[in-house]
Protein backbone atom coordinates (compact mmCIF):
# COMPACT_ATOMS: atom_id res chain seq x y z
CA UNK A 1 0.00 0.00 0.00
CA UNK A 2 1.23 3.42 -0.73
CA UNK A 3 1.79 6.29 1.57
CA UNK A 4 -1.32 8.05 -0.70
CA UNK A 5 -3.73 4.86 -0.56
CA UNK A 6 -3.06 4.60 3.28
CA UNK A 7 -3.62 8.29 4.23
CA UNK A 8 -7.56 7.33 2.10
CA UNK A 9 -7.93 4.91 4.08
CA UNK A 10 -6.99 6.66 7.41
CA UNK A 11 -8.96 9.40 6.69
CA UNK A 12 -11.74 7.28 5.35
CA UNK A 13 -11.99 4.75 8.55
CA UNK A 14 -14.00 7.27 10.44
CA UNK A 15 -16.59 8.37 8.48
CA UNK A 16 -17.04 4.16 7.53
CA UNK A 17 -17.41 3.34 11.36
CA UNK A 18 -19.62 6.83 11.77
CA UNK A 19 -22.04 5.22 8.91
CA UNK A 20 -21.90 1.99 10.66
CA UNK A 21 -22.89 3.44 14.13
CA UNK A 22 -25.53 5.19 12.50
CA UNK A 23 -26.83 2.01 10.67
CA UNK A 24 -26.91 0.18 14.08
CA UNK A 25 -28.69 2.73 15.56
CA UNK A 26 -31.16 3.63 12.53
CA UNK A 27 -31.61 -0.70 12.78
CA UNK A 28 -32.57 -0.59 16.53
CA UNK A 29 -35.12 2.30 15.99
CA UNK A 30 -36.47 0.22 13.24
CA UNK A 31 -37.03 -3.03 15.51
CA UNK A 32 -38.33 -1.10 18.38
CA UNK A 33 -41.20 0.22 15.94
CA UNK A 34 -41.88 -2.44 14.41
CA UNK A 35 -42.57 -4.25 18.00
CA UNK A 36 -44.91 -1.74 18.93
CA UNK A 37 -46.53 -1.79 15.62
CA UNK A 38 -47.38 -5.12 15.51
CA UNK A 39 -47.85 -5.12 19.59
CA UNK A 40 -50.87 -2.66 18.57
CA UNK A 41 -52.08 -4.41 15.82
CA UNK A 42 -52.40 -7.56 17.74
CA UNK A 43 -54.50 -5.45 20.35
CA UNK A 44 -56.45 -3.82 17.84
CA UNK A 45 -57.20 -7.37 17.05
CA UNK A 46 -57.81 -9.27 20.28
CA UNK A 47 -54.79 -11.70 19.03
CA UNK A 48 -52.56 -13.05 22.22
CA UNK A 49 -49.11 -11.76 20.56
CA UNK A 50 -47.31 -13.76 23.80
CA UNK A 51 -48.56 -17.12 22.65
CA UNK A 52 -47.50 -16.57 19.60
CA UNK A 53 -43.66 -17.49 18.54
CA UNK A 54 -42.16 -14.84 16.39
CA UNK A 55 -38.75 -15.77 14.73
């Protein structure tokens, strides 16, 4: 690797692992609503979401 490649990557590596915190986090977010969504969908619908196995 050359001095010029290696400085792109050095400068690079943050913003990649800033994207990828921001990815977890956006994925998190994501789950969480999507739990309560279908948490209020079952009680819109009478359905007993805990006997229910959700992979």
């Amino acid at each position: 690797m050359t001095g010029n490649e290696r400085q792109q990557t050095t400068r690079r590596s943050p913003l990649l692992q800033a994207a990828h915190e921001e990815m977890i986090k956006f994925e998190r977010q994501e789950n969480e609503f999507r739990r309560k969504d279908r948490e209020e969908r079952a009680s819109e619908l009478h359905l007993p979401l805990n006997d229910i196995k959700i992979h």
